[in-house]
Protein backbone atom coordinates (compact mmCIF):
# COMPACT_ATOMS: atom_id res chain seq x y z
CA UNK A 1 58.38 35.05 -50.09
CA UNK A 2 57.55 36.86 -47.12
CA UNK A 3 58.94 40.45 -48.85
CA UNK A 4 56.13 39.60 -51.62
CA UNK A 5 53.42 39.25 -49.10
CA UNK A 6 54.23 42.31 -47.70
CA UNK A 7 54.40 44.28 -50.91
CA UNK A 8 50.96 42.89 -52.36
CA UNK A 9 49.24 44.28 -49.05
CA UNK A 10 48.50 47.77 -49.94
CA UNK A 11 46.93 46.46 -53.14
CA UNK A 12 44.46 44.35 -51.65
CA UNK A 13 43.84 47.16 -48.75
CA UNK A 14 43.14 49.89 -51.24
CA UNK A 15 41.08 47.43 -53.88
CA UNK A 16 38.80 46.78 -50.40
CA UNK A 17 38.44 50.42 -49.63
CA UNK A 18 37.32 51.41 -53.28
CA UNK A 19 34.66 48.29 -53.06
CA UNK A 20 33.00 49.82 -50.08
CA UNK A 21 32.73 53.45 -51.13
CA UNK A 22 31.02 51.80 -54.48
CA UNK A 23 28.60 49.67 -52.41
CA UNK A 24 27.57 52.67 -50.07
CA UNK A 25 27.49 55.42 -53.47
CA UNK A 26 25.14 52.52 -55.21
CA UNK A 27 22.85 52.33 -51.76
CA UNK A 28 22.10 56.04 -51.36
CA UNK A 29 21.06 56.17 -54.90
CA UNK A 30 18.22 53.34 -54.33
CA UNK A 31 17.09 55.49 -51.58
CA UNK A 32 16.64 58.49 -53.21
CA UNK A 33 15.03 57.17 -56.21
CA UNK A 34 12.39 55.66 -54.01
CA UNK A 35 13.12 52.12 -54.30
CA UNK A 36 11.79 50.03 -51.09
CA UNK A 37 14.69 49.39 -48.84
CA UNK A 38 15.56 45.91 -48.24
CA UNK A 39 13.95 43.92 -45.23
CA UNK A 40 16.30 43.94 -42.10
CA UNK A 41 17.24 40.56 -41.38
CA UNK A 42 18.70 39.68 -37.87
CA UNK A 43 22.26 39.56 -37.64
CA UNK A 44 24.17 37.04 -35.57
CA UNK A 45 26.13 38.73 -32.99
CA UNK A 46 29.55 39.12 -34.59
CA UNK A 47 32.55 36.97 -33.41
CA UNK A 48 35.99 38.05 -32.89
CA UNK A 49 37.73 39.23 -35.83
CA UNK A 50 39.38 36.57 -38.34
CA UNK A 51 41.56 36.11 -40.74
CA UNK A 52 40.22 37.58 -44.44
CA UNK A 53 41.01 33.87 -45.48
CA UNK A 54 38.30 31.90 -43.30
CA UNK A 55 34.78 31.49 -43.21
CA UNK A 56 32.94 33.32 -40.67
CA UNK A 57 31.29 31.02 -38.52
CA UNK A 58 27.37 31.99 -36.64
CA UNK A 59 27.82 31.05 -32.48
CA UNK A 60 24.46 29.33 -31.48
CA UNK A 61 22.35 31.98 -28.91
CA UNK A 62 22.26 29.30 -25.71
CA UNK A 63 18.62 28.10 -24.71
CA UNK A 64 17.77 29.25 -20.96
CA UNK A 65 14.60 26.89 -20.24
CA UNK A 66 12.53 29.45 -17.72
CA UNK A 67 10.57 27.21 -14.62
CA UNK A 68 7.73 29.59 -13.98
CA UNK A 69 6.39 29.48 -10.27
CA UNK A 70 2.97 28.14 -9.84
CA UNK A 71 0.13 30.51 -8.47
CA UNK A 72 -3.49 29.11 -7.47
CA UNK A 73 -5.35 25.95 -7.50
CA UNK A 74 -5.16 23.03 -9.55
CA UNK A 75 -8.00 23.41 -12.32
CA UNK A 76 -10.72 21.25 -12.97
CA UNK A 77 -9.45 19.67 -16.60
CA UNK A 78 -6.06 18.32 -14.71
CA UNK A 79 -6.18 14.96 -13.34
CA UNK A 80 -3.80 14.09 -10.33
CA UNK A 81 -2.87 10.41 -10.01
CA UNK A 82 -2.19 10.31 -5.71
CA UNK A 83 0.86 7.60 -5.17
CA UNK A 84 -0.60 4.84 -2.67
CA UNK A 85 1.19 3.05 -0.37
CA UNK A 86 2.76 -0.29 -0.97
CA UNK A 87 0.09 -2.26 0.63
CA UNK A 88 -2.94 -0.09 -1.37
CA UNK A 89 -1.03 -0.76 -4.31
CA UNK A 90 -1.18 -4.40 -3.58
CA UNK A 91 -4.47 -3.96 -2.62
CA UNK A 92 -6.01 -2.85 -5.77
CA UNK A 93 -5.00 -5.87 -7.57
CA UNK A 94 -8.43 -7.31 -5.91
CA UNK A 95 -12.05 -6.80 -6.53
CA UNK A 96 -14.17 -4.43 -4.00
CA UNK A 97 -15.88 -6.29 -1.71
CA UNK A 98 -18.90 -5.57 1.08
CA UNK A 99 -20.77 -8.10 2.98
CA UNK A 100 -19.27 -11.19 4.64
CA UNK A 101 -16.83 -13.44 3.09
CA UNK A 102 -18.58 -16.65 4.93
CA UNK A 103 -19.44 -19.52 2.79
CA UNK A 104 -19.73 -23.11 3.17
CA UNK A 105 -17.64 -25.83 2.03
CA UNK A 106 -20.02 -29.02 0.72
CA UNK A 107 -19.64 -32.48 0.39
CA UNK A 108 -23.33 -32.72 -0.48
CA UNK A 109 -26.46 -30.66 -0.35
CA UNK A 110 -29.69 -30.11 1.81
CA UNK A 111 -33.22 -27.69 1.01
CA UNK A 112 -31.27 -25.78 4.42
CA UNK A 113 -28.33 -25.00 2.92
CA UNK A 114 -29.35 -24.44 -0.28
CA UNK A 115 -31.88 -21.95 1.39
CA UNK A 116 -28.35 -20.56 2.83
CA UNK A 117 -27.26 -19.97 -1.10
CA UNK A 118 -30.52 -18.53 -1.74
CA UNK A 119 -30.82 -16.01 0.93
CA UNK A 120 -27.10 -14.97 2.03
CA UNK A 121 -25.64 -15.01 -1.75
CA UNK A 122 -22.08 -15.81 -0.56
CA UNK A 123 -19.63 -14.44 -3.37
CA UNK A 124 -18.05 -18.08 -3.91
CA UNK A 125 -18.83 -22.09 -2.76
CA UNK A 126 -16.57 -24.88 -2.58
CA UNK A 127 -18.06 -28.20 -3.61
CA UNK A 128 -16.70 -31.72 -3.23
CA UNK A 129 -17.49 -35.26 -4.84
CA UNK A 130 -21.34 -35.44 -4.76
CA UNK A 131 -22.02 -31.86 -4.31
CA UNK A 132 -20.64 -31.07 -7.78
CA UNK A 133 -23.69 -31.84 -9.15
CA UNK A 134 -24.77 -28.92 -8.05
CA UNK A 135 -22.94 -27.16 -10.07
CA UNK A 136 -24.96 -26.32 -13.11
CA UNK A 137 -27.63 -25.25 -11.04
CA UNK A 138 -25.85 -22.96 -9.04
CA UNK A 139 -24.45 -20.86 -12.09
CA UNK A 140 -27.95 -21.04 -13.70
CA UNK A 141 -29.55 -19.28 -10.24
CA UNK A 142 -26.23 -17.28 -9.17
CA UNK A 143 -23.99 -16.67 -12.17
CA UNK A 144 -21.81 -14.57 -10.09
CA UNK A 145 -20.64 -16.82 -7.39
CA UNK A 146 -17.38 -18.10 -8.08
CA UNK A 147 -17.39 -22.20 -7.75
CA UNK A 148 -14.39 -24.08 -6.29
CA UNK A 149 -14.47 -27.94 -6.87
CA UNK A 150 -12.48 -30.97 -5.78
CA UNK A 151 -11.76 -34.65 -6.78
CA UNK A 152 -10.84 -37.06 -4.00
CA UNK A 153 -10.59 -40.45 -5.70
CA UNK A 154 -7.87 -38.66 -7.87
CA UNK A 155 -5.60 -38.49 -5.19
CA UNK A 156 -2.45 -41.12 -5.32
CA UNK A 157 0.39 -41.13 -3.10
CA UNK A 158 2.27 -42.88 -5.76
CA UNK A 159 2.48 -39.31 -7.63
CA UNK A 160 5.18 -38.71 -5.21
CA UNK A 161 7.65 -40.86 -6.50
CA UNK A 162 7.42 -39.46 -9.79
CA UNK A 163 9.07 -36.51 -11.63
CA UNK A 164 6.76 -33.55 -10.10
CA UNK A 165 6.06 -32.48 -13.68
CA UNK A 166 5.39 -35.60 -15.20
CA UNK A 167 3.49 -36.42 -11.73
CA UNK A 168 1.24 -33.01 -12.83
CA UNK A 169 0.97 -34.27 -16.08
CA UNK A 170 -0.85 -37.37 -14.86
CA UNK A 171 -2.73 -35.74 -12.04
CA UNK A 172 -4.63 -33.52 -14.92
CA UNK A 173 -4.85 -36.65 -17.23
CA UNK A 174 -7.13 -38.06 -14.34
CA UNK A 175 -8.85 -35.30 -13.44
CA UNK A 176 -9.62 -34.05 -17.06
CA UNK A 177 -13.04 -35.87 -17.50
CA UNK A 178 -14.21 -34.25 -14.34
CA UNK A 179 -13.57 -30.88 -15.61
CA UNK A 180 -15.49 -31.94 -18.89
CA UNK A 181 -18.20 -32.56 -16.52
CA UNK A 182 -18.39 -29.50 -14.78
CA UNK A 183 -17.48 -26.82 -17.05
CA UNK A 184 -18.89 -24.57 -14.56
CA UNK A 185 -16.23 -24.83 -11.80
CA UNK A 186 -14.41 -21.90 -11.71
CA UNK A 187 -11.50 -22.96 -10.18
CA UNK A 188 -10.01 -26.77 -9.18
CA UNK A 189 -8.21 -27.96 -6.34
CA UNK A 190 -5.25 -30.73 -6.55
CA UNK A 191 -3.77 -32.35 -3.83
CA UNK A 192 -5.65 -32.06 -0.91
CA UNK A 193 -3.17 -31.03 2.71
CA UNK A 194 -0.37 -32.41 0.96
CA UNK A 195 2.47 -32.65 3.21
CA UNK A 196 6.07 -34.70 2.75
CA UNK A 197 6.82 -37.60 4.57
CA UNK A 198 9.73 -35.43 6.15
CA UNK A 199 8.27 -32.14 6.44
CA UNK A 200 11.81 -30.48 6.88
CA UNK A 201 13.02 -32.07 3.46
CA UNK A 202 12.82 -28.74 1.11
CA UNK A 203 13.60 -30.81 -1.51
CA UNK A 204 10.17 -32.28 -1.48
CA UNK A 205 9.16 -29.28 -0.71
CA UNK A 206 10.44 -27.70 -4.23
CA UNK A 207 9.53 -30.78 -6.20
CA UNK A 208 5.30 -29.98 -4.50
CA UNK A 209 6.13 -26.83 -5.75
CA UNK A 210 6.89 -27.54 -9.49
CA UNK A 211 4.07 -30.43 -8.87
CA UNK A 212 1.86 -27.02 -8.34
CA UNK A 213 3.29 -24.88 -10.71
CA UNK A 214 3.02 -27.36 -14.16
CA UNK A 215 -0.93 -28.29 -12.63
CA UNK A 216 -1.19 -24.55 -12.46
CA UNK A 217 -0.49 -24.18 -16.29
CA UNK A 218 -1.63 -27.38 -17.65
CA UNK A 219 -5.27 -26.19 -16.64
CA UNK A 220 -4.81 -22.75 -17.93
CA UNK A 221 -3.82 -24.36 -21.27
CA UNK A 222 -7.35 -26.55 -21.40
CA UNK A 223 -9.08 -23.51 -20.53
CA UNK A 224 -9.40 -23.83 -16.64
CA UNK A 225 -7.77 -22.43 -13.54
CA UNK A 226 -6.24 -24.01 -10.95
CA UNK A 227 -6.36 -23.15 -6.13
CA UNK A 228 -2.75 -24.18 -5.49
CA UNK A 229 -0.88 -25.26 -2.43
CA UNK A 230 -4.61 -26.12 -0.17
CA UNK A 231 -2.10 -27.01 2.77
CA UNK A 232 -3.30 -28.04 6.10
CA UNK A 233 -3.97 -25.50 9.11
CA UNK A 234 -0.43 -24.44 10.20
CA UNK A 235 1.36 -25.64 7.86
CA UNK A 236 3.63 -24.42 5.45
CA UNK A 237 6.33 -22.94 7.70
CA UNK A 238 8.06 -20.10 6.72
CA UNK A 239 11.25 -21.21 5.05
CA UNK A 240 8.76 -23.65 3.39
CA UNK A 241 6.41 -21.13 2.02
CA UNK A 242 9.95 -19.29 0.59
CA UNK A 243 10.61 -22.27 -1.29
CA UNK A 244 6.62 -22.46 -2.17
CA UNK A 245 7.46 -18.86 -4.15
CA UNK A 246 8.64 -20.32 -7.49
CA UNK A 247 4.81 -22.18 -7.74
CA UNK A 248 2.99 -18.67 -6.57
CA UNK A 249 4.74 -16.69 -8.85
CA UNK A 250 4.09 -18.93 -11.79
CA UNK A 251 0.81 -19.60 -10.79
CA UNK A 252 0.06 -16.05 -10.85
CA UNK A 253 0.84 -16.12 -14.49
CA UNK A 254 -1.27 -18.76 -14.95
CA UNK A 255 -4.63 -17.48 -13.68
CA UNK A 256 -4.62 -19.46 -10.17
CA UNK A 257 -5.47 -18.78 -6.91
CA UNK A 258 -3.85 -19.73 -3.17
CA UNK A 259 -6.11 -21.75 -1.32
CA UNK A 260 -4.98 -22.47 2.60
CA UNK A 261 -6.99 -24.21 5.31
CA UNK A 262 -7.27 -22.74 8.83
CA UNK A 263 -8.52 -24.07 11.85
CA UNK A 264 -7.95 -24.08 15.47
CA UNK A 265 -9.18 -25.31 18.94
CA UNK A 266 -11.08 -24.75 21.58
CA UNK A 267 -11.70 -21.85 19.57
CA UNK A 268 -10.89 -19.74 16.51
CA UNK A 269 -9.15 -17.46 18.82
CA UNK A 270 -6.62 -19.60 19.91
CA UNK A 271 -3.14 -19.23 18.67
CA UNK A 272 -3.82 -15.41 17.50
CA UNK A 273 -0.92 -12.96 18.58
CA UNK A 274 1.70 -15.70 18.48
CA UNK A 275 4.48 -15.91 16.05
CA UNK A 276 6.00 -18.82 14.02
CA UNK A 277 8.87 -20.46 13.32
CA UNK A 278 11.58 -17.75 12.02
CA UNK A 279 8.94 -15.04 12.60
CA UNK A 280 8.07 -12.78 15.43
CA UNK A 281 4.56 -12.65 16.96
CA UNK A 282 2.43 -9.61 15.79
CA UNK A 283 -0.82 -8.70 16.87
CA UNK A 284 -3.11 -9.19 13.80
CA UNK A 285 -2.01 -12.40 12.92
CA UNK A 286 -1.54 -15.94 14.55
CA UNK A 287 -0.07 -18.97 14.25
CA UNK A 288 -3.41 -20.97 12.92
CA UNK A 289 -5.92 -18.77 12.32
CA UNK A 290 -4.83 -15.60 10.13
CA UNK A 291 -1.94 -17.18 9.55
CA UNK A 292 -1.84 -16.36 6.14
CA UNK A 293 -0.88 -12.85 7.22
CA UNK A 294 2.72 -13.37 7.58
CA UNK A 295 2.83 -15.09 3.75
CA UNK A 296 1.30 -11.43 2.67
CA UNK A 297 2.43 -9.09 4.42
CA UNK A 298 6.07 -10.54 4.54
CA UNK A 299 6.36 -12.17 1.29
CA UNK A 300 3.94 -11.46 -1.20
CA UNK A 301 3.54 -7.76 -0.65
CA UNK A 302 6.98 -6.94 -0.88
CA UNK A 303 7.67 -9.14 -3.75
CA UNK A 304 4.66 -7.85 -5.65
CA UNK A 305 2.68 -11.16 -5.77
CA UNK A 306 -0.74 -10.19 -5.64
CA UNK A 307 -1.91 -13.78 -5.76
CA UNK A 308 -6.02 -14.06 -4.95
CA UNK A 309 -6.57 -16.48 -1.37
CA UNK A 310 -9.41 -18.71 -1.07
CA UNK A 311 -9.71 -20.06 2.67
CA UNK A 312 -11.00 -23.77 1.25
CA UNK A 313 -11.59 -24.69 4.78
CA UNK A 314 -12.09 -22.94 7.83
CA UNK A 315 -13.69 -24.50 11.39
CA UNK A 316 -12.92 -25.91 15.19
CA UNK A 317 -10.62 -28.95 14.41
CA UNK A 318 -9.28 -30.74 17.55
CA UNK A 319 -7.08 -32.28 15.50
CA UNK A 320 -5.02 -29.19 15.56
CA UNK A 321 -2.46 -30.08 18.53
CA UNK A 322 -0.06 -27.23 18.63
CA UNK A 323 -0.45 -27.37 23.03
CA UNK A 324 -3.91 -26.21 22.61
CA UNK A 325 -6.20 -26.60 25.96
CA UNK A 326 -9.40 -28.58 25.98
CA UNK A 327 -10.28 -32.10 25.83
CA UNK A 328 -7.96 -34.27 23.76
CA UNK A 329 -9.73 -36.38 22.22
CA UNK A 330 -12.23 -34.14 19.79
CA UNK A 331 -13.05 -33.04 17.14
CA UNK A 332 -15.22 -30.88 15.18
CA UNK A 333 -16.74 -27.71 16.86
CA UNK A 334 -20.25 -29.92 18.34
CA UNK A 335 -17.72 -31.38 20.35
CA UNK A 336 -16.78 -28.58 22.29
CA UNK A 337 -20.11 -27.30 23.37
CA UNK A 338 -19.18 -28.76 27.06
CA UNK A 339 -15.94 -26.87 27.28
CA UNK A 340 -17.50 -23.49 25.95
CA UNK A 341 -19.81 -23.62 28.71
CA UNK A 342 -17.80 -25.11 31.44
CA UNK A 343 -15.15 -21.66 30.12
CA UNK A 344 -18.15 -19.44 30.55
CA UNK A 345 -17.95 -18.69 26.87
CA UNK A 346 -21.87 -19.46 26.71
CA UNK A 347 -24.23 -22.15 27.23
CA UNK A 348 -25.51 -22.00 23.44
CA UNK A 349 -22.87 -23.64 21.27
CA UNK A 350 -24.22 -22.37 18.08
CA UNK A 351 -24.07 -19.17 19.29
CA UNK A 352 -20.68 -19.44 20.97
CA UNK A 353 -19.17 -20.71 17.50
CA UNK A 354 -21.15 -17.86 15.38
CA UNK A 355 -19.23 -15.44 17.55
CA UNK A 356 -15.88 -17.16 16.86
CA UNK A 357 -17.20 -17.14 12.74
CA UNK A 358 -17.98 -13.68 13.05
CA UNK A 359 -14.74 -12.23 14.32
CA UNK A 360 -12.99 -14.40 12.23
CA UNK A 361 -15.21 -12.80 9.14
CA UNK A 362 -14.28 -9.31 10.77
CA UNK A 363 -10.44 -10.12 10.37
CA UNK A 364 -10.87 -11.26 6.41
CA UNK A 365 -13.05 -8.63 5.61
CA UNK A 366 -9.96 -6.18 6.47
CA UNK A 367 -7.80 -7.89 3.63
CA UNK A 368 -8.83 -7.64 -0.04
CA UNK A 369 -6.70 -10.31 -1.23
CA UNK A 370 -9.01 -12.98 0.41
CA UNK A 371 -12.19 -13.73 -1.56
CA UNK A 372 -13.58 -15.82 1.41
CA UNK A 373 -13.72 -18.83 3.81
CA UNK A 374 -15.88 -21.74 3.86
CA UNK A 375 -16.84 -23.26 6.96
CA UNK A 376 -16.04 -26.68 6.92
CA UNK A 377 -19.01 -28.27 6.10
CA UNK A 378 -22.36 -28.52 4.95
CA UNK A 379 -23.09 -32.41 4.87
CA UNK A 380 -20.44 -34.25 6.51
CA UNK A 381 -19.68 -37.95 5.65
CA UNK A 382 -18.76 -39.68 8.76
CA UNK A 383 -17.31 -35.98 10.24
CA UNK A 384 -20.84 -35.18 12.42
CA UNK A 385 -18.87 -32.98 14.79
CA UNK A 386 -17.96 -31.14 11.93
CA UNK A 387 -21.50 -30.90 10.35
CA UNK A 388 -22.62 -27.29 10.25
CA UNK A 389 -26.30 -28.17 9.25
CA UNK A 390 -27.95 -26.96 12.45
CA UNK A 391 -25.69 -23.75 12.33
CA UNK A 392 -27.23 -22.72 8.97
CA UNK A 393 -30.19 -20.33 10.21
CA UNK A 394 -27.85 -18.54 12.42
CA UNK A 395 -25.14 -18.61 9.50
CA UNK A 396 -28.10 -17.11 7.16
CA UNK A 397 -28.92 -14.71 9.06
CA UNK A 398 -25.71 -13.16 10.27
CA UNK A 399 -24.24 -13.27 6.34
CA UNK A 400 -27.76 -11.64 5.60
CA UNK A 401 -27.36 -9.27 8.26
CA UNK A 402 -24.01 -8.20 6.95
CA UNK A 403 -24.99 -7.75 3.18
CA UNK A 404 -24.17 -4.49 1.72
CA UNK A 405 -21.95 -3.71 4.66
């Protein structure tokens, strides 16, 4: 068989030759009898030669992407997003703000402090009990400011027996009518300082925080919002606060806010610079007052929980302990007029605590996150010491002083 092939190839060699001297006789007479000559087409760089029995095959010309340098300024039509840091990406979760964040917290109302609301248009008010009655009023005359509100006489120690969601269930099941009432509360407080009979028992801690949580999104699902956790000055500690996380995530996604309480004694001041449990002291934060600090800076920043914080109460408590200096047995900042003096921190009390009030509004005014502070309060029941109704002109006229600052 092999012989054969041999023989047959001068055949097919000489039949090949005589094709190509007909094809190039037949194209020199279209040329010379004037026909157009064909369009020149582009050719695929020729491969290797093959076999007469394959198909010839076209090899892809490789794509060489060019980076061209750029030359000269950015023009006006091209926007450039700037990265931001971690904390002013946290940061711009929240509302500008300018003016003080000082408000008042009320358990009922006077012509002075409602001259306060008038004049120093605080961006938000916390009401209790009586003072919700106010409420309509307020949103008629300042539709802006954000309303907090609070139930006492809901409040049952019982609840803590319970399944903490069934326990939420019931809490809202009580407190329902009162949100009926005052559709113009912006956001609701539960529990008021609640804290376990064993405060190192994280269980009970967890349980407060599903308690939180299902409260949290039982109110969103009626069509209100919920300020979780409202724990007592110092308190949570830190490994409490990390098990806290579960109800400030979910509360997050639920429209709520973190409401804390932070006082301290003999004044504002003390406690600042000095760490906590499980954390080391810094110099911006403290271990009453600006607590809050190490929950956003250490916590909530990093873990991207830009959670609003309402400081629901803020004021001179002697009921603070934590080794403070003073006299013992005291309570509210009238008390501690003596002291102040005695300390050479003035002879004026109301001007002694406006100073404290004012660096205090100084610090919060640094930190987006926290919509404000009320000054506990504005028409104290059986709290006098407390009672910031003779503070009020100075308190109008620093927050008016500050507007648009």
């Amino acid at each position: 068989m092999a012989d054969r092939i041999k023989r047959g190839r001068p055949f097919y060699l000489m039949l090949a030759v005589g094709l190509v001297a007909l094809l190039s006789l037949w194209l020199g007479a279209t040329a010379v009898s004037g026909a157009p000559a064909p369009e020149p087409t582009r050719q695929a760089t020729p491969s290797a030669t093959r076999a007469p029995t394959r198909t010839p095959t076209v090899t892809p010309t490789p794509f060489t992407l060019m980076v061209l340098p750029f030359y000269g300024p950015i023009t006006s039509g091209v926007t450039v997003t700037p990265t931001l840091s971690p904390p002013e990406a946290f940061n711009a979760n929240f509302p500008a703000q300018t003016g003080s964040k000082l408000s008042l917290h009320f358990v009922r109302g006077s012509p002075a402090s409602y001259e306060f609301l008038q004049k120093a248009r605080p961006s938000f008010v916390k009401l209790v009990d009586a003072a919700l009655e106010w409420s309509p009023n307020l949103r008629e005359e300042f539709p802006d400011m954000m309303q907090i509100g609070r139930v006492t006489s809901v409040e049952d120690d019982s609840l803590e027996r319970m399944n903490p969601v069934a326990a939420a269930n019931e809490f809202v099941a009580r407190t329902l009518p009162y949100y009926r009432q005052y559709p113009d509360i912006d956001y609701w407080e539960g529990w008021n300082e609640w804290t376990p009979a064993d405060p190192a028992d994280l269980n009970a801690w967890n349980a407060y925080a599903q308690f939180e949580a299902e409260r949290a999104c039982l109110l969103q699902s009626y069509g209100y919002h919920a300020v979780i956790g409202n724990f007592s000055a110092g308190v949570p500690e830190y490994s409490q606060m990390l098990v806290f996380l579960s109800a400030i995530r979910i509360g997050l996604k639920c429209g709520a806010v973190l409401g804390l309480h932070e006082y301290s004694a003999p004044t504002l001041q003390y406690g600042y610079g000095q760490g906590i449990p499980h954390r080391p002291p810094f110099p911006d934060r403290g271990m009453l007052t600006l607590r809050y600090r190490f929950w956003y800076q250490d916590l909530f920043m990093p873990l991207d929980l830009p959670i609003p914080l309402v400081i629901t109460e803020l004021g001179i408590d002697g009921g603070v302990k934590a080794g403070r200096p003073g006299p013992g047995d005291v309570m509210g900042w009238a008390d501690f007029g003596r002291f102040w003096k005695d300390t050479g921190l003035g002879d004026n009390p109301n001007q002694v605590y406006m100073a404290q009030l004012a660096w205090y509004d100084s610090e919060i005014r640094q930190d987006p996150y926290v919509l404000g502070a009320a000054i506990y309060q504005a028409g104290a029941y059986g709290y006098n010491s407390f009672d910031v109704e003779k503070l009020i002109p100075d308190l109008t006229s620093y927050v008016v002083g500050m507007q648009g600052k």
